[in-house]
Protein backbone atom coordinates (compact mmCIF):
# COMPACT_ATOMS: atom_id res chain seq x y z
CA UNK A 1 -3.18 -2.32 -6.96
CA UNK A 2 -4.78 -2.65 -3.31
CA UNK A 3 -3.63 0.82 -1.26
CA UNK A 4 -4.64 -0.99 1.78
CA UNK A 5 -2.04 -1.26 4.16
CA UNK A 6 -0.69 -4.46 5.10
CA UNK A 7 -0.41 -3.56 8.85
CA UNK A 8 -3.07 -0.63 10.34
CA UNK A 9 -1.93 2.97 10.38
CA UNK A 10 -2.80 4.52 13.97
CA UNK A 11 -2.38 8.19 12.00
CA UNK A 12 -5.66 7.74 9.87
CA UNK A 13 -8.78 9.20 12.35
CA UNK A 14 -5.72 12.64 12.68
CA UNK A 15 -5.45 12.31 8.78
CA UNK A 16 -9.52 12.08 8.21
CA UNK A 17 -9.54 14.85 10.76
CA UNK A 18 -7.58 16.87 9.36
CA UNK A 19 -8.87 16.87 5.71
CA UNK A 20 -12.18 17.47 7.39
CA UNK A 21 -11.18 21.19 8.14
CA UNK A 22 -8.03 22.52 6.39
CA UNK A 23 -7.85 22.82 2.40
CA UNK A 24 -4.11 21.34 1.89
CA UNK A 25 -2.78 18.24 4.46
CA UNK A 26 0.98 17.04 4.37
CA UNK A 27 1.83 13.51 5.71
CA UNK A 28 5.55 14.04 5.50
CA UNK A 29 8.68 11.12 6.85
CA UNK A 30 10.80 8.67 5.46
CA UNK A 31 10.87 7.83 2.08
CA UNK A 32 9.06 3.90 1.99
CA UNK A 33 7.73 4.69 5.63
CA UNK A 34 3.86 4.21 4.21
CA UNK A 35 3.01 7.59 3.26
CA UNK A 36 2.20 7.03 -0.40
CA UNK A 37 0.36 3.59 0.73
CA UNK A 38 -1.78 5.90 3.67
CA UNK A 39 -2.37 8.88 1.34
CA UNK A 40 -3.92 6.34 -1.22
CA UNK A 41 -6.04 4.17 1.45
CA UNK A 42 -7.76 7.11 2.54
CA UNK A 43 -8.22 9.33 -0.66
CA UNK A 44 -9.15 6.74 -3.41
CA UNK A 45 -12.24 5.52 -1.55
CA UNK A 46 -13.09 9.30 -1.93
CA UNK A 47 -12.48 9.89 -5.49
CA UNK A 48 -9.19 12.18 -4.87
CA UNK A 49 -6.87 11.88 -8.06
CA UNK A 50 -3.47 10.49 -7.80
CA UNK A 51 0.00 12.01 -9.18
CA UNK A 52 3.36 11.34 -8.47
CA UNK A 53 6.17 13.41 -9.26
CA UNK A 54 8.25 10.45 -9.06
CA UNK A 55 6.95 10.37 -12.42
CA UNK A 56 9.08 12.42 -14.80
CA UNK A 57 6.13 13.31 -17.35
CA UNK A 58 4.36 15.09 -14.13
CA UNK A 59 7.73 16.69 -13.12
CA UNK A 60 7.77 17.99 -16.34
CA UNK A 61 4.71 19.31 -16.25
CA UNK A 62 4.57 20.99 -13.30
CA UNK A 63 7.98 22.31 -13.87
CA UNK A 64 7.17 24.19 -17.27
CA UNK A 65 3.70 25.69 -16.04
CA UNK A 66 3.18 25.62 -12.13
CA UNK A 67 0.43 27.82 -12.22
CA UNK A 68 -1.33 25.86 -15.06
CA UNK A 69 -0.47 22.33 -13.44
CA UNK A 70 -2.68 23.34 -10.19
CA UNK A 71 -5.30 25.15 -12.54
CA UNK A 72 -5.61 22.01 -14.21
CA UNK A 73 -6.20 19.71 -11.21
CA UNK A 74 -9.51 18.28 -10.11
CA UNK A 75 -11.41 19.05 -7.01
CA UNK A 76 -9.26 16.79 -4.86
CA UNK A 77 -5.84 15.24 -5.04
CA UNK A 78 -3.38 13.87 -4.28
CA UNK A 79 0.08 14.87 -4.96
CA UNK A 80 2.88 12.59 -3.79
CA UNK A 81 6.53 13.58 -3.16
CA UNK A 82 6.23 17.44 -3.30
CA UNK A 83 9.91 18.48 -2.35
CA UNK A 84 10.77 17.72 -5.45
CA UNK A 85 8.24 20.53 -6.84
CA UNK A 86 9.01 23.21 -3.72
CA UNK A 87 8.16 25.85 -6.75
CA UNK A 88 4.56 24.96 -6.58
CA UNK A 89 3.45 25.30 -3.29
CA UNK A 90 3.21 29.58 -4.60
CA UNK A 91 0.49 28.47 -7.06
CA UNK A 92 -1.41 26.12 -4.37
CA UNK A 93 -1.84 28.72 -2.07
CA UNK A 94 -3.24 31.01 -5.09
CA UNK A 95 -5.62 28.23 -5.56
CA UNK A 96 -6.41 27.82 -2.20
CA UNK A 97 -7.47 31.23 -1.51
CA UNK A 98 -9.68 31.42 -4.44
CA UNK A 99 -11.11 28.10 -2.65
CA UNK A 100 -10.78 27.16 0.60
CA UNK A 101 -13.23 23.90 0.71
CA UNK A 102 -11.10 21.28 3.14
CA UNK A 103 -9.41 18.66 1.63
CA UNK A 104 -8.35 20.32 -1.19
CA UNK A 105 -4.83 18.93 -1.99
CA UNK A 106 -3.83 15.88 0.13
CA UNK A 107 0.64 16.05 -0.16
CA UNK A 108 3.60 13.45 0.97
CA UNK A 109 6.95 14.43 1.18
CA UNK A 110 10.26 12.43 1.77
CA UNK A 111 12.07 15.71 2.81
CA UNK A 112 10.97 18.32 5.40
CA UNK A 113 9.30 20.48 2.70
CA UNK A 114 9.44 23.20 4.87
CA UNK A 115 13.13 23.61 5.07
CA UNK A 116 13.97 23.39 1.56
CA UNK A 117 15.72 26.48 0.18
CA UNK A 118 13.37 26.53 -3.12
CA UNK A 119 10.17 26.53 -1.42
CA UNK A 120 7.93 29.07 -2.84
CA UNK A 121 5.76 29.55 0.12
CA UNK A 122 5.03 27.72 3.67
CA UNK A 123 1.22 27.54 3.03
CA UNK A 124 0.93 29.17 6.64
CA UNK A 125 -2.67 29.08 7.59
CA UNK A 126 -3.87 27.10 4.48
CA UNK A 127 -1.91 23.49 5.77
CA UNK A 128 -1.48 21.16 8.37
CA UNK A 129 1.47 18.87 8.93
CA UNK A 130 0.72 15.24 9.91
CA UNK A 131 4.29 13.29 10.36
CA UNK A 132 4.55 9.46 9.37
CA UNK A 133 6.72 7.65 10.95
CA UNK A 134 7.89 3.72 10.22
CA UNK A 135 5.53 1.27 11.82
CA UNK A 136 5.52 1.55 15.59
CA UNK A 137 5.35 -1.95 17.59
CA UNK A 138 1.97 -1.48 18.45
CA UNK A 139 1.08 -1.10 14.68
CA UNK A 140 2.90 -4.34 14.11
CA UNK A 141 0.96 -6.00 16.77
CA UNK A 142 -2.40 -4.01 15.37
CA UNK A 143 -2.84 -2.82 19.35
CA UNK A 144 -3.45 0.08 19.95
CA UNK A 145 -1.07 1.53 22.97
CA UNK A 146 -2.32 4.03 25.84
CA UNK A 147 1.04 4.01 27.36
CA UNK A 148 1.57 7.96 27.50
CA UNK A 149 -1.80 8.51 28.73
CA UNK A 150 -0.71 5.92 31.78
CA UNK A 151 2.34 7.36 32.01
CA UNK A 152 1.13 10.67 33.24
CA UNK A 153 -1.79 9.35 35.03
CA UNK A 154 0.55 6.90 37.04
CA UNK A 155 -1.27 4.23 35.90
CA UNK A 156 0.69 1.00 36.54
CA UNK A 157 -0.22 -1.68 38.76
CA UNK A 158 1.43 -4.69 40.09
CA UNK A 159 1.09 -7.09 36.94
CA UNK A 160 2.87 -9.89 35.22
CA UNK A 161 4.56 -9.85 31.81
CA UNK A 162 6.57 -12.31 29.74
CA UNK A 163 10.17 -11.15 29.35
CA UNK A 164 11.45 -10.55 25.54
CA UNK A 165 14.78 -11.39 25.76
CA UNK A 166 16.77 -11.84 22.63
CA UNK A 167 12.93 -11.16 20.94
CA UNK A 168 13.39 -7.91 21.92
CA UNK A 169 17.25 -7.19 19.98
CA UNK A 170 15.64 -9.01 17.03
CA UNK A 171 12.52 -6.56 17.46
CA UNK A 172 15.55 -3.89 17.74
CA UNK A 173 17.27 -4.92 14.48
CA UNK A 174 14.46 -5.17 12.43
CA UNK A 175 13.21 -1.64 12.27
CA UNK A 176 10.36 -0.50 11.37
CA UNK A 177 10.21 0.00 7.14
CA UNK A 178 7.31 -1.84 5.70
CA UNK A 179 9.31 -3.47 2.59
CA UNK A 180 12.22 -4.36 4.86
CA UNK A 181 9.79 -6.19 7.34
CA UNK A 182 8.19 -8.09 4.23
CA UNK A 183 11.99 -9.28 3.70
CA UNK A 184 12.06 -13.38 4.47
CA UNK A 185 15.34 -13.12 6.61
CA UNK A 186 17.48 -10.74 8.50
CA UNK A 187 19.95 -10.31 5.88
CA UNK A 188 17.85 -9.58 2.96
CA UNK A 189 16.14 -7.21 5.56
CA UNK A 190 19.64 -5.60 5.96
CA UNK A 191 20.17 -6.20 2.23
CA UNK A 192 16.87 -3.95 1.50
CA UNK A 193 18.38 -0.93 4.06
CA UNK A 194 21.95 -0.56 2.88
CA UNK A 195 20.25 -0.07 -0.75
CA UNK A 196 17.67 2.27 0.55
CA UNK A 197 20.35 4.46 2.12
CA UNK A 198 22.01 4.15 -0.83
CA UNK A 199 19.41 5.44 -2.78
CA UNK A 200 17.95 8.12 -0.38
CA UNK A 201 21.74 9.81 -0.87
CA UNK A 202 21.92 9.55 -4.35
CA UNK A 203 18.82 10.82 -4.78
CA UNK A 204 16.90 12.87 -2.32
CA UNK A 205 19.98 14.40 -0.73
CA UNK A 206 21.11 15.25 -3.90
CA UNK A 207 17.85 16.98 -5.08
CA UNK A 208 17.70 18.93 -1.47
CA UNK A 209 21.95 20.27 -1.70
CA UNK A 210 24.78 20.22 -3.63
CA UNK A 211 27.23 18.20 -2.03
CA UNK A 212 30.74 17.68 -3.64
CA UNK A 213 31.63 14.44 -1.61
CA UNK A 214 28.18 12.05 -1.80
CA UNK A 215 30.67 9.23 -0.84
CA UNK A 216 31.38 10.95 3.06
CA UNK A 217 27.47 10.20 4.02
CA UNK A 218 27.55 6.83 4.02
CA UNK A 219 30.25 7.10 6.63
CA UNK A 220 29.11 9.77 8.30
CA UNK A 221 25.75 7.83 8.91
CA UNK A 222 27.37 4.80 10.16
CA UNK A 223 29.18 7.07 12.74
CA UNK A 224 25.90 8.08 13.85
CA UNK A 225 24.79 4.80 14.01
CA UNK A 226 27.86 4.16 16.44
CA UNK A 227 27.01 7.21 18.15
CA UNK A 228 22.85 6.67 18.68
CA UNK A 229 21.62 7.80 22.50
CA UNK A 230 24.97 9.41 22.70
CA UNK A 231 25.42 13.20 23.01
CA UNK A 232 25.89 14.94 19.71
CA UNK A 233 29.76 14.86 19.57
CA UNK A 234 30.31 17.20 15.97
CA UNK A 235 34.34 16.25 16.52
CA UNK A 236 33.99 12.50 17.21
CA UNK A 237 31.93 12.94 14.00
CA UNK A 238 34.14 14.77 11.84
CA UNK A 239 37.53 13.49 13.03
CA UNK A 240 37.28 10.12 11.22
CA UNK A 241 36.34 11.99 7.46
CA UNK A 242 38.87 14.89 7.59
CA UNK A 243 36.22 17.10 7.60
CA UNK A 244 35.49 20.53 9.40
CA UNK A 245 33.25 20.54 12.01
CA UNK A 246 30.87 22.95 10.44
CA UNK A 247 30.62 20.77 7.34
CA UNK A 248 30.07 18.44 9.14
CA UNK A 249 27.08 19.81 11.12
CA UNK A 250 25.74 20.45 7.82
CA UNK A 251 25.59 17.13 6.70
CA UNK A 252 23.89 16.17 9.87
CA UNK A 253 21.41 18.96 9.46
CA UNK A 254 20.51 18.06 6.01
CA UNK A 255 20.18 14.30 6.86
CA UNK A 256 17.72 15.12 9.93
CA UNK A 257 15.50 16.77 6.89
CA UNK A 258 15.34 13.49 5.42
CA UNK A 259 14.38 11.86 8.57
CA UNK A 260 17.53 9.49 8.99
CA UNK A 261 18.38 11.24 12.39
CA UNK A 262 17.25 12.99 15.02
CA UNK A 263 18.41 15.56 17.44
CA UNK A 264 16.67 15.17 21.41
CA UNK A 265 16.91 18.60 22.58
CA UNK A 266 18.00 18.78 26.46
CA UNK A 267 15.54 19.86 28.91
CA UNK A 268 15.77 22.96 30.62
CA UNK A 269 14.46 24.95 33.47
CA UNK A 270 14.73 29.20 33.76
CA UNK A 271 16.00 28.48 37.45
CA UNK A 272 18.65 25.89 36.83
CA UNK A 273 21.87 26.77 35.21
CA UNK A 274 23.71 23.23 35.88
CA UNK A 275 21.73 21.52 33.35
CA UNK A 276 24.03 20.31 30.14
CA UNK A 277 22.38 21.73 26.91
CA UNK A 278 24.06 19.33 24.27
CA UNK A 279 21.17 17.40 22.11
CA UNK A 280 21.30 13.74 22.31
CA UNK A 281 21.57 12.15 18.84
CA UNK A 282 18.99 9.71 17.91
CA UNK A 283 18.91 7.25 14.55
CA UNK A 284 15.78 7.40 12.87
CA UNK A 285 14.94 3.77 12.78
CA UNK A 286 17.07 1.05 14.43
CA UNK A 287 16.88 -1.07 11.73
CA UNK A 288 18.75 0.82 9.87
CA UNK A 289 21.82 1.73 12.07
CA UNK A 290 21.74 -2.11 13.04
CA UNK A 291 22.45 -2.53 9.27
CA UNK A 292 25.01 0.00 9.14
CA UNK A 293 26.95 -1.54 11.95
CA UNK A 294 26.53 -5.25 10.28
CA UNK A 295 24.43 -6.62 13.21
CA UNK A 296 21.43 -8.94 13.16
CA UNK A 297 19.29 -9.55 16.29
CA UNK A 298 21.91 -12.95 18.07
CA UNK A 299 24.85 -10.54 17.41
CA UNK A 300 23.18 -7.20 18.64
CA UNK A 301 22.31 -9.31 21.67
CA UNK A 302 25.47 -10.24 22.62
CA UNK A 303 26.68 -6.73 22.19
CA UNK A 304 25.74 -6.03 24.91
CA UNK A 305 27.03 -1.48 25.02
CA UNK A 306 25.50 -1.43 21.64
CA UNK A 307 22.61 -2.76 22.52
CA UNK A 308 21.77 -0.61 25.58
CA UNK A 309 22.31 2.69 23.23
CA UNK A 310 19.80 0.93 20.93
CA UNK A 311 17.30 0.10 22.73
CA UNK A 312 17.19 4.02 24.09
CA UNK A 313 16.83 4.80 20.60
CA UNK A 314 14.10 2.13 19.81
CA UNK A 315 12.39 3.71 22.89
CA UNK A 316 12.77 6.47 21.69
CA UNK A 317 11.47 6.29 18.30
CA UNK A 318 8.19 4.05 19.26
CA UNK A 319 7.00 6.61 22.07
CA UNK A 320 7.38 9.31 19.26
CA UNK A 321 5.23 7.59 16.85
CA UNK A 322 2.98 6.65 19.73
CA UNK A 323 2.84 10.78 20.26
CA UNK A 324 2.41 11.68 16.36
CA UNK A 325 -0.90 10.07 16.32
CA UNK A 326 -1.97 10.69 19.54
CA UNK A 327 -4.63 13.46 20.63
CA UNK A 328 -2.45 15.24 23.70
CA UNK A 329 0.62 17.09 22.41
CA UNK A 330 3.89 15.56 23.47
CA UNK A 331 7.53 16.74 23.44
CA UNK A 332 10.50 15.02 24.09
CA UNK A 333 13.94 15.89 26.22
CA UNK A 334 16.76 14.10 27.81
CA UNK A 335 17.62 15.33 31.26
CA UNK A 336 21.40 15.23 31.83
CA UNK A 337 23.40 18.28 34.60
CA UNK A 338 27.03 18.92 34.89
CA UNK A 339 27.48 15.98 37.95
CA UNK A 340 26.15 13.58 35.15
CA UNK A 341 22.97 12.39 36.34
CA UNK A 342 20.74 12.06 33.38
CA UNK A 343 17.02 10.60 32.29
CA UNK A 344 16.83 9.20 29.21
CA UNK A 345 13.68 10.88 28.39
CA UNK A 346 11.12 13.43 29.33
CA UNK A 347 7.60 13.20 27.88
CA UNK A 348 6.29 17.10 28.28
CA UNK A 349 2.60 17.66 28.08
CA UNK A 350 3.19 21.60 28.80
CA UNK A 351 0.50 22.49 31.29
CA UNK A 352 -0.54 18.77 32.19
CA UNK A 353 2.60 18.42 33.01
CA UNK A 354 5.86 15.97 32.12
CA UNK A 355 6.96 12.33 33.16
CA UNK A 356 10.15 10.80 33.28
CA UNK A 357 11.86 7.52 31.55
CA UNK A 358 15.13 5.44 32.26
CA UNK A 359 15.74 2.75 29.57
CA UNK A 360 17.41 -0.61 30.58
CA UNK A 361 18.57 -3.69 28.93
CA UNK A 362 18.68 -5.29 32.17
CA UNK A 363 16.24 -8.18 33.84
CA UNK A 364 16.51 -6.51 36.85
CA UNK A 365 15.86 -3.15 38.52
CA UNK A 366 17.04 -1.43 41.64
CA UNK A 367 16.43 1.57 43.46
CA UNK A 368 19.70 3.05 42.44
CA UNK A 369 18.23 3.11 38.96
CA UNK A 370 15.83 5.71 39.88
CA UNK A 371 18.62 8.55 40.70
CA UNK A 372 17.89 10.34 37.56
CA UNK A 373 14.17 10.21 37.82
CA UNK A 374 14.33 11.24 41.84
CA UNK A 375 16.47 14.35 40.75
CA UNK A 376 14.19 15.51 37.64
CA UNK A 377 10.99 15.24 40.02
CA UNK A 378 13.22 17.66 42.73
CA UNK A 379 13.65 19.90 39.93
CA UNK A 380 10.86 19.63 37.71
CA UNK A 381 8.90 20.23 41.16
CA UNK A 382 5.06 20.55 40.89
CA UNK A 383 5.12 19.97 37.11
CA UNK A 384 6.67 16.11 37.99
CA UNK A 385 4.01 13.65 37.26
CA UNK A 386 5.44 9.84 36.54
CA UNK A 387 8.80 8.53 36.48
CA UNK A 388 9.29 5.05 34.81
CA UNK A 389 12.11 2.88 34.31
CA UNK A 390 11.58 0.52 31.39
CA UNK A 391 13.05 -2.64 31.53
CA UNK A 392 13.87 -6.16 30.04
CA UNK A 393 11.57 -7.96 33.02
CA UNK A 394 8.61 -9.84 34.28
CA UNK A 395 7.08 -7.88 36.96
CA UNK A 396 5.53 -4.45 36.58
CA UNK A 397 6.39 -2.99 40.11
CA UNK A 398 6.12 0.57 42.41
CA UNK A 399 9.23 1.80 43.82
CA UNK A 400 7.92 4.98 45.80
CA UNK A 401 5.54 7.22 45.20
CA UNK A 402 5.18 7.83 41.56
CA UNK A 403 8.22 5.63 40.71
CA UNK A 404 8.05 2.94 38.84
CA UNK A 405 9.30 -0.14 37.00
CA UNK A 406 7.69 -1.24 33.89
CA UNK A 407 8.96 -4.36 31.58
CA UNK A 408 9.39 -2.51 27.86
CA UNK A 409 6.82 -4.94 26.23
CA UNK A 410 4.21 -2.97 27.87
CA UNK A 411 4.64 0.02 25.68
CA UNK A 412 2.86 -1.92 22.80
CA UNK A 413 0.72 -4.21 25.09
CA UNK A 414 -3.13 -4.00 24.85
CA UNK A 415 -4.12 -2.66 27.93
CA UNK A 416 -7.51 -4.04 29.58
């Protein structure tokens, strides 16, 4: 079979990098995000062997004699869906440190390997993480985006763009998962996500923790889908499944570490104490929770609440994967104090700085809609570079110095 991907894969020149230098690389995400597809595209040009331990013979193997499974293996391979082996990573660092050549052992993992309670060792020192993501916009589009690197260089000028309307809550609804993208229609594309949930529960959350009640997670997850952009709300959670809150916190920790949500950690300054520090909860992919909650793009269009929360999560989600692949380390916040003014995001560079982003599904934008952004930039203070406010428009626009408005198609735009 072809491992070329069917759309390009802005993580390859960090993967080739990285196998350049450091004897074991992990491209860890969602299960059907690409990883098996990547790891093949750039190792079998290269001569790297291939095992899965989706296969049960190789489980098996690896299982009855760890250290003669790695002892066994040639000079370079790769070894796809590790969390299911977390017992082996002991006898890959053994084999490392007899041999540290780079691009020893090229791994994917559907679970955050790191956090499963079997692992045998972290590989600290002998590994570097690369995290795939579903395919961005600007993969989709095969254009390349430089719209962080604007962002903090304030690099917007007065320019023209075609507004997406309901293209942009179909864009929303289909998601990002390569086989649910190759789907004809939306509802076979929905048709393809309710089964992989399905199957990501019964299987990979079952091999990561023993849970008595599989049948609360599907429920639980379309409560988070209902609750995307939100503030993590544990009781609004739990209230619904008779569940205790801690349980219940649990089962959202243990679905983060299979990449179906995310928690946006609040940002925070030493001299502020009015700042709310309550994580924002984020879906993983907006396909998805637009399948959980039974809309397409028409009706997500005309749902107008749902599809503002949405679209801060589709945000959200593309200007990570943008960041993942991207050469200047990026973290993400919400900004959000006790009177209730909030930013959506923050993009932190550290010591270059961090930028500001309000999310609209609006046509229009008015100064008012830069009362967030005004207060993070008095209390960011020096460390304030950009603040944007991303909207449904035609017009990329300034609104004062180092304000302004930017339609949302130009976060996958190719940039002259």
């Amino acid at each position: 079979m072809d491992p070329t991907p069917l759309y390009p894969r802005f993580a390859v020149p960090r993967l080739l990098e990285a196998l350049e230098d450091t004897p074991v690389v992990l491209v860890h995400g969602p299960r059907q995000c690409g990883k098996t597809t990547l790891a093949k595209a750039v190792g079998l040009p290269t001569n790297y062997a291939y095992i899965s331990f989706d296969d049960p013979i190789a489980l098996t193997s690896a299982t009855a004699d760890p250290v003669g499974f790695v002892a066994d293996l040639g000079e370079r391979t790769i070894l796809d869906e590790v969390q299911r082996v977390p017992f082996l990573f002991a006898s890959l660092k053994a084999a490392v440190d007899r041999d540290r050549r780079p691009g020893r052992f090229l791994l994917t993992g559907s679970a955050n390997v790191l956090l499963v309670p079997q692992l045998s060792d972290s590989l600290a020192g002998r590994m570097e993480i690369i995290r795939l993501h579903p395919l961005a916009q600007c993969e989709l589009t095969a254009c390349p985006s430089s719209f962080l690197d604007r962002l903090f260089d304030g690099d917007f000028r007065v320019e023209s763009a075609t507004r997406l309307g309901g293209e942009l809550a179909n864009r929303i609804a289909a998601g990002g998962y390569p086989a649910a993208l190759a789907r004809s229609s939306p509802h076979r594309r929905a048709t393809w996500y309710r089964s992989y949930l399905e199957t990501i529960i019964q299987r990979d959350v079952r091999d990561l923790a023993r849970i008595a009640s599989l049948d609360v997670l599907p429920r639980l997850l379309e409560g988070a889908a209902g609750q995307t952009a939100r503030l993590l709300n544990i009781s609004d959670l739990a209230a619904p499944l008779h569940l205790t809150r801690p349980t219940i916190r649990d089962y959202t920790t243990l679905l983060e570490n299979v990449f179906l949500l995310d928690e946006l950690q609040p940002w925070h300054s030493n001299r502020l104490s009015r700042l709310i520090k309550t994580p924002k909860l984020h879906f993983g992919d907006t396909g998805l929770a637009c399948a959980l909650l039974g809309l397409d793009g028409p009706a997500l269009w005309k749902d107008r609440g749902t599809l503002r929360q949405l679209l801060e999560t589709f945000v959200y989600q593309e200007l990570r994967r943008q960041a993942d692949w991207g050469a200047s380390p990026t973290r993400f916040y919400h900004f959000r104090d006790k009177e209730g003014i909030e930013v959506d995001l923050i993009a932190d560079r550290g010591a270059a700085g961090l930028a500001g982003i309000e999310i609209k599904a609006a046509a229009t934008v008015t100064p008012k809609d830069f009362r967030g952004l005004r207060k993070l930039k008095e209390d960011a203070g020096q460390r304030f570079r950009t603040g944007v406010v991303l909207y449904d428009g035609e017009t990329c626009a300034g609104f004062g110095e180092g304000m302004f408005a930017v339609p949302v198609s130009f976060l996958w735009k190719p940039w002259k």
